[in-house]
Protein backbone atom coordinates (compact mmCIF):
# COMPACT_ATOMS: atom_id res chain seq x y z
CA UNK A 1 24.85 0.15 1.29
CA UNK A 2 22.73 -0.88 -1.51
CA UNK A 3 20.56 1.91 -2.35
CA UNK A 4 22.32 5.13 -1.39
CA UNK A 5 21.16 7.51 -4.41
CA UNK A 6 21.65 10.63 -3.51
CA UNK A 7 23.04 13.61 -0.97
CA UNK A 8 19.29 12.60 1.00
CA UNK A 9 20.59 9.48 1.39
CA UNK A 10 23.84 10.12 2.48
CA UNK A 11 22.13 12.27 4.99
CA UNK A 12 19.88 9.53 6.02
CA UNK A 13 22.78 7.40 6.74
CA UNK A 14 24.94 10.24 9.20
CA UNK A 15 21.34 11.08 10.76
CA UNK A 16 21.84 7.37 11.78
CA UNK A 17 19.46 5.66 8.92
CA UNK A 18 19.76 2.70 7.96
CA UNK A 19 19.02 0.46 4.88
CA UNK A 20 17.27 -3.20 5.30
CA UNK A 21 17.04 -4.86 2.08
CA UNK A 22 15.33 -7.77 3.60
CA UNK A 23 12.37 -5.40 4.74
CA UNK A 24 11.55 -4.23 0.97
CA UNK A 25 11.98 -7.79 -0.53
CA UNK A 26 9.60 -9.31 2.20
CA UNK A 27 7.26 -7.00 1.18
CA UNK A 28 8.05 -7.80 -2.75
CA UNK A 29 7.36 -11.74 -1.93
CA UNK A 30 3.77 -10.71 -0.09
CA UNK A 31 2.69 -8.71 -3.20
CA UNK A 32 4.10 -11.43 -5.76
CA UNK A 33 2.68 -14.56 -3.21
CA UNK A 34 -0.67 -13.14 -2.19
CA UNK A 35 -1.71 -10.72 -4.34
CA UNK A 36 -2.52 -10.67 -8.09
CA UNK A 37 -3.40 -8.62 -11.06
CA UNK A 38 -7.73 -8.00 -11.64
CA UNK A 39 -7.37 -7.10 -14.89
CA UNK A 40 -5.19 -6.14 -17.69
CA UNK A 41 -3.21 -8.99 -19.61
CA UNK A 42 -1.55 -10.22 -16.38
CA UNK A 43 -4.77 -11.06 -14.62
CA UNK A 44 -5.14 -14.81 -13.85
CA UNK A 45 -1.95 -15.43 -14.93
CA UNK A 46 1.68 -15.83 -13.42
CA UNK A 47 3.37 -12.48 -12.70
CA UNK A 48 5.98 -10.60 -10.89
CA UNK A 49 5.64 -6.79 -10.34
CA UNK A 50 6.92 -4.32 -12.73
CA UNK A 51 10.64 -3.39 -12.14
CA UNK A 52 9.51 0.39 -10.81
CA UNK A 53 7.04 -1.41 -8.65
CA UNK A 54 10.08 -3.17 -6.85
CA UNK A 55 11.96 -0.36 -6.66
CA UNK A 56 9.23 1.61 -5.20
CA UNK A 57 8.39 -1.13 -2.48
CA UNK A 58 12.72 -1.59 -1.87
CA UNK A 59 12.31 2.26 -0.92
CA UNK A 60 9.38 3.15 1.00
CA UNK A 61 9.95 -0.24 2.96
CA UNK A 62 13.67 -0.99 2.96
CA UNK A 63 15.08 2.66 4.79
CA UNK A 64 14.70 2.63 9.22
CA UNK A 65 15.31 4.96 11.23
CA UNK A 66 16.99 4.83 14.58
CA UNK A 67 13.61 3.77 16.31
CA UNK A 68 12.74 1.14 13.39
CA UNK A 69 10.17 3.00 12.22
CA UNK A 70 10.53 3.61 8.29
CA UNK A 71 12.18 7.03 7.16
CA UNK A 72 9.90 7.75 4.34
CA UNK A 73 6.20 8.98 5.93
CA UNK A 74 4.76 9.64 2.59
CA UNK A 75 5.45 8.01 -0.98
CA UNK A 76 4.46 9.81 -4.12
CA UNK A 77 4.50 7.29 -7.37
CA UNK A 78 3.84 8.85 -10.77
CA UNK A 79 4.27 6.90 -14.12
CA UNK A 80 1.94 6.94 -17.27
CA UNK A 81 -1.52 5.47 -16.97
CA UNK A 82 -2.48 2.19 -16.78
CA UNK A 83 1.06 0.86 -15.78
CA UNK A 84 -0.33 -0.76 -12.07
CA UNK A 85 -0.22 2.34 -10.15
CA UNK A 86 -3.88 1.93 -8.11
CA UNK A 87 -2.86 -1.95 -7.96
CA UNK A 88 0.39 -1.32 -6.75
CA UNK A 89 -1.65 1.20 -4.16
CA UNK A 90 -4.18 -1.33 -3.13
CA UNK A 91 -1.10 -4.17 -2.99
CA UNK A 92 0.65 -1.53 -0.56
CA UNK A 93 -2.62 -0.82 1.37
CA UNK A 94 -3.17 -5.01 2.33
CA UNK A 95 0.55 -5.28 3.13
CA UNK A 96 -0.05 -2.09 5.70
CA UNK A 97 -3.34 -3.66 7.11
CA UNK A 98 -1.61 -7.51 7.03
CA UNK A 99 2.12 -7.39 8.01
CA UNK A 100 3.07 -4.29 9.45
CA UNK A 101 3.37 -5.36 12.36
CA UNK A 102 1.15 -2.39 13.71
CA UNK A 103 -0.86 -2.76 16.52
CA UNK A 104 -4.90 -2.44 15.40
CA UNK A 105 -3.95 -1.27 11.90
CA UNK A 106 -5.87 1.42 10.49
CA UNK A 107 -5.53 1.58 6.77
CA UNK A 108 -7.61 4.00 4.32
CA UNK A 109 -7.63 4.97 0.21
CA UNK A 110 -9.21 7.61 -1.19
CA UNK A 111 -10.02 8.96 -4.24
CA UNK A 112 -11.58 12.00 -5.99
CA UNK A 113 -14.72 10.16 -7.02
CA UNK A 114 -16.54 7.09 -5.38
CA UNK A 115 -15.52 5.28 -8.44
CA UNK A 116 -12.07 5.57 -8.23
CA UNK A 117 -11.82 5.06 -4.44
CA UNK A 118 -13.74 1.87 -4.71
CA UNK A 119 -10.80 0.60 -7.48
CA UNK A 120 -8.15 -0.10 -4.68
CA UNK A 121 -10.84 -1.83 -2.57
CA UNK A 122 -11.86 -3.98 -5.09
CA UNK A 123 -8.51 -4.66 -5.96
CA UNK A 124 -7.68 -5.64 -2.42
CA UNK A 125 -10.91 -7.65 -2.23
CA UNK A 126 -9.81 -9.55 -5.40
CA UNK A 127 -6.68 -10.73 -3.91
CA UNK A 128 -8.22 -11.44 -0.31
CA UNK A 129 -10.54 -13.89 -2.17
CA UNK A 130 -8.27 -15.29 -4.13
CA UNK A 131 -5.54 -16.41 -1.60
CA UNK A 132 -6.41 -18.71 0.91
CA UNK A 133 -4.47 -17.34 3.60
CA UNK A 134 -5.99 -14.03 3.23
CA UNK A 135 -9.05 -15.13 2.98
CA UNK A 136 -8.92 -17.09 6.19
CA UNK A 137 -7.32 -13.96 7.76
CA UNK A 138 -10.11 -11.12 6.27
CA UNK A 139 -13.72 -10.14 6.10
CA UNK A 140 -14.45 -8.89 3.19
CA UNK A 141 -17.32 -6.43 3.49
CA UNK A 142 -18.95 -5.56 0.04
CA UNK A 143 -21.22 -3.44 1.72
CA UNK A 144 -19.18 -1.34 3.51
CA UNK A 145 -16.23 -1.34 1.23
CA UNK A 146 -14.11 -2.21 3.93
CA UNK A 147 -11.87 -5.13 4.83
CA UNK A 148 -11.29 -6.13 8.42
CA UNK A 149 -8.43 -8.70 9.85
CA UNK A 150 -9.70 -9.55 13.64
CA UNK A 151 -6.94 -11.27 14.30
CA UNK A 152 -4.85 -7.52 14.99
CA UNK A 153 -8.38 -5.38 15.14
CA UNK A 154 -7.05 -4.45 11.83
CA UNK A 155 -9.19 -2.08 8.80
CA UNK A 156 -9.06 -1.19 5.82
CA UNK A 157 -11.95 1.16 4.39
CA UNK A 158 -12.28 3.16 0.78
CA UNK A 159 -12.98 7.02 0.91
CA UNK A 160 -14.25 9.58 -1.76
CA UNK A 161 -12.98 13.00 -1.57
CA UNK A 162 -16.42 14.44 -0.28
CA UNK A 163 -16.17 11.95 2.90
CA UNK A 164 -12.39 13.14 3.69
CA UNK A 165 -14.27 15.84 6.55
CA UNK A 166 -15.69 13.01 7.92
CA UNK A 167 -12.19 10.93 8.65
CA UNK A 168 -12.36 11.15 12.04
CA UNK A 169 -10.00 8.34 13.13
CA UNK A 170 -6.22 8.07 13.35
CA UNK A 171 -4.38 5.83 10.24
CA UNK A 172 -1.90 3.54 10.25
CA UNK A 173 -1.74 4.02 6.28
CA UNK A 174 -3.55 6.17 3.58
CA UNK A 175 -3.19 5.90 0.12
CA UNK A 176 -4.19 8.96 -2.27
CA UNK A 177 -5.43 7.16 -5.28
CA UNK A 178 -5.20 9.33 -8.49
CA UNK A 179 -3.64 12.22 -6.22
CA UNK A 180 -2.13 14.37 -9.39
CA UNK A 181 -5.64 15.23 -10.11
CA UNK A 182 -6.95 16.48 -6.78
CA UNK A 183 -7.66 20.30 -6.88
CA UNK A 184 -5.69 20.77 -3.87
CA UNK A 185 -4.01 19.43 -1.22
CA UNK A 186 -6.41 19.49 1.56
């Protein structure tokens, strides 16, 4: 067993868990194939994630439980600012909508301020337009700051804190962009 870490873990694994490396690096080679930096010296340029972005992706996607499903449900990721944190989000958000493998994918970020929530779309927009397969795959819909994949009835849209009331669907996915800073957890 590769990443057994602690007593959790060795839970995980007598609760009948298991640990797929090939599910965390699949999802490593769709960031570092399809998706790339929008700014920041990397942008434009050949890159390969950050080694606490691998790690992160090895555990949220590498650990099944009995049913296949993955064990971890929610993900918090907290390092310094500007080290790829809403990029990794918005990388993690088009590998959700695009190879999931869930039926009509549902995917959602949100933020505290319009601003902010529109940084993982744009992000994810970015690398849609910038990767042929994507792009063949996606609409990209500016106006709507959402992203759809008709192919699975997939979606992706970008929320502000003010429109979380008005969620009213079920997700597949939501990512909490900037989450340390929300005034609660509501």
């Amino acid at each position: 067993m590769d990443d057994v870490r602690c007593r959790a873990d060795e839970s995980a694994l007598r609760q009948g868990m298991t640990y797929h490396p090939e599910q965390g690096e699949r999802l490593i080679r769709f960031i570092e194939t399809c998706c790339r930096p929008q700014s920041g010296r990397l942008a434009g340029k050949g890159w390969r994630l950050f080694d606490w972005q691998r790690d992160a992706c090895r555990r949220l996607w590498s650990w099944r439980r009995k049913d296949g499903t993955r064990r971890f449900r929610q993900g918090y990721i907290s390092v310094a600012r500007q080290n790829g944190k809403s990029a990794l989000c918005s990388w993690l958000a088009l590998a959700l909508l695009m190879i999931d493998g869930e039926s009509s994918p549902a995917v959602a970020s949100a933020a505290l301020t319009r601003e902010q929530a529109s940084l993982v779309y744009e992000s994810m927009a970015y690398c849609v337009e910038g990767n042929d397969r994507l792009a063949a795959a996606c609409h990209v819909q500016p106006y709507k700051r959402q992203i759809t994949v008709p192919r699975t009835n997939g979606r992706y849209f970008s929320l502000s804190r003010e429109a979380h009331s008005n969620l009213g669907t079920s997700l597949s996915g939501l990512i909490l962009d900037e989450y340390a800073f929300w005034p609660s957890s509501e």
